[in-house]
C-alpha atoms as a PDB file:
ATOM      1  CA  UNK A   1       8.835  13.236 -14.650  1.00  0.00           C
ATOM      2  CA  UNK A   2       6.762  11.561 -11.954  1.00  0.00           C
ATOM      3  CA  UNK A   3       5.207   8.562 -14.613  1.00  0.00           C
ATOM      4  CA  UNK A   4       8.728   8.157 -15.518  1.00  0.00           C
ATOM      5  CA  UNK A   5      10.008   7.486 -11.964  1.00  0.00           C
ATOM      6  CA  UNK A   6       6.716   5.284 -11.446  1.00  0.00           C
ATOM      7  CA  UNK A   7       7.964   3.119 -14.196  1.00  0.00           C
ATOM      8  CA  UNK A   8      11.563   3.028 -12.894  1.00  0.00           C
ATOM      9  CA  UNK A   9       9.993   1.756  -9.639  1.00  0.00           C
ATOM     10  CA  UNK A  10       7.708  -0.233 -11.618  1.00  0.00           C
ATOM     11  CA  UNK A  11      10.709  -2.270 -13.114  1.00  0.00           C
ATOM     12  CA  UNK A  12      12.484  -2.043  -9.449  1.00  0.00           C
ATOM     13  CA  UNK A  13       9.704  -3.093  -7.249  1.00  0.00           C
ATOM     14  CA  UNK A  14       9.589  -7.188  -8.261  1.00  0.00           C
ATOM     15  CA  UNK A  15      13.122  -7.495  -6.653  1.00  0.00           C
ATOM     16  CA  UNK A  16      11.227  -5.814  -3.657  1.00  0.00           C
ATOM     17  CA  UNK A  17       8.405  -7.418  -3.420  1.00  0.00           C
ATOM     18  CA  UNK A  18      10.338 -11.209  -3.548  1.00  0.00           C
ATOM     19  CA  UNK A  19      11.951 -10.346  -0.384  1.00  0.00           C
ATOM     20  CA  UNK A  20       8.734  -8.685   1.325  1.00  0.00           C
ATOM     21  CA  UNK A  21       8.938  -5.579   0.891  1.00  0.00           C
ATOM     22  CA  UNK A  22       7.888  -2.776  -1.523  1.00  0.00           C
ATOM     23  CA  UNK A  23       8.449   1.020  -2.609  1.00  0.00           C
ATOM     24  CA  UNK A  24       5.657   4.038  -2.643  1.00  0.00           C
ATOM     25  CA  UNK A  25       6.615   7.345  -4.562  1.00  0.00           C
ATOM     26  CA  UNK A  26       5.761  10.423  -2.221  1.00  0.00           C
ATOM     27  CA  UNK A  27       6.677  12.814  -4.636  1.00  0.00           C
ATOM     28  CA  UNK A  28       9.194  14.068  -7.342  1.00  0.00           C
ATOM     29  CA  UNK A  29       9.967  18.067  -6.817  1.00  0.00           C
ATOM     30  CA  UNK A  30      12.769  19.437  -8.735  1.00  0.00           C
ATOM     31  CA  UNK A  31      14.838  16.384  -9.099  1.00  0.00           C
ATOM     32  CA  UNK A  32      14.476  15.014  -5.838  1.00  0.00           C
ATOM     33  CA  UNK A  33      12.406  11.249  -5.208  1.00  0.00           C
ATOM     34  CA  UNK A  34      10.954  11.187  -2.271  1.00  0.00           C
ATOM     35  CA  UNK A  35      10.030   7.227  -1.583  1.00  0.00           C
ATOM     36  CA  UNK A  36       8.597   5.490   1.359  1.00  0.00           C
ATOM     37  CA  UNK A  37      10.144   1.898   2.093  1.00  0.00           C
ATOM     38  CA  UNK A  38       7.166  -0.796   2.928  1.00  0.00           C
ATOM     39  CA  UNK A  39       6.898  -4.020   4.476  1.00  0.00           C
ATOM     40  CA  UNK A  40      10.105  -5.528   5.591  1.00  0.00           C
ATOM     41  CA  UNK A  41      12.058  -2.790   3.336  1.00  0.00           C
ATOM     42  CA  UNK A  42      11.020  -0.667   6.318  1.00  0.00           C
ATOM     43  CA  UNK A  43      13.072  -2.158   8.653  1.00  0.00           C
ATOM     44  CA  UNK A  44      15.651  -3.918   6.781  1.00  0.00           C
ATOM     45  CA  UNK A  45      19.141  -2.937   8.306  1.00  0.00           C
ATOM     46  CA  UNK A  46      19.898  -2.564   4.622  1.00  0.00           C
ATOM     47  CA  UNK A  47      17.407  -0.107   3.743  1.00  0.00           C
ATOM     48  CA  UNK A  48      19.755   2.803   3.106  1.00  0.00           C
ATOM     49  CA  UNK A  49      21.849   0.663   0.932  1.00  0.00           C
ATOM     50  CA  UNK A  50      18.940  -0.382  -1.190  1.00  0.00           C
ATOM     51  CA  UNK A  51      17.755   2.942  -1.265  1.00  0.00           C
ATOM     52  CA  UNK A  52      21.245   4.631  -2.785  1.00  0.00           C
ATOM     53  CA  UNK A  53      22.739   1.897  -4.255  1.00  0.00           C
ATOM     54  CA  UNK A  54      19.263   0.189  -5.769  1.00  0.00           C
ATOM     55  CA  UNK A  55      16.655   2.887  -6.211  1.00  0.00           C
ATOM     56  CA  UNK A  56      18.444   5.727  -6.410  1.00  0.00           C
ATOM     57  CA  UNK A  57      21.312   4.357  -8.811  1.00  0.00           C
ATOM     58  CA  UNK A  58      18.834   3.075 -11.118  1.00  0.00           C
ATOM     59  CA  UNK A  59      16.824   6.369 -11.201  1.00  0.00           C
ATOM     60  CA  UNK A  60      19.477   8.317 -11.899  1.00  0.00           C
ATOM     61  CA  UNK A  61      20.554   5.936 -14.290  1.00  0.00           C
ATOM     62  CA  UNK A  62      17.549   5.924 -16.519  1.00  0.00           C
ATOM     63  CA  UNK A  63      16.359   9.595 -15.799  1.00  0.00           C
ATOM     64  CA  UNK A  64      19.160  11.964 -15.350  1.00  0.00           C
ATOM     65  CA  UNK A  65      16.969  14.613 -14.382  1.00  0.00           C
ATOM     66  CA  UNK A  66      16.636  12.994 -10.919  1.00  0.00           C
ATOM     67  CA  UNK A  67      19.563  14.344  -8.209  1.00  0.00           C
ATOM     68  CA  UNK A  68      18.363  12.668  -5.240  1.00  0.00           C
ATOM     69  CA  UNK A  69      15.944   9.887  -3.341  1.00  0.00           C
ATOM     70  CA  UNK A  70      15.051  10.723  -0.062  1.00  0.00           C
ATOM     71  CA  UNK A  71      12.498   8.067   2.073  1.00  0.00           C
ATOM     72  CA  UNK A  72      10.718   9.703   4.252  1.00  0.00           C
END
């Protein structure tokens, strides 16, 4: 499941980088994402928005296996 969520962030991470910032996968155990935020996606007021409603809706959108993304 891991290359799977790396090419979900793959397809995620242009939209990212344009405004400065970018996304690292941690780790995937038993469902759950774990991501780090980078650059100004580390500091953004709107990080936990981006991270439910952007990473973590498309995840779960395009592998249904995932229950959770978690930055840490």
């Amino acid at each position: 499941m891991k290359e799977q969520v790396e090419e979900v962030l793959g397809k995620i991470r242009p939209l990212l980088l344009r405004d400065g910032g970018d996304v690292e996968l941690i780790s995937v155990e038993d469902g759950v994402v774990k991501v780090r935020l980078k650059g100004a996606c580390g500091g953004c007021p709107m990080a936990a928005m981006t991270l439910k409603r952007g990473i973590e809706a498309r995840l779960k959108e395009e592998i249904p296996e995932v229950k959770e993304v978690v930055s840490i």
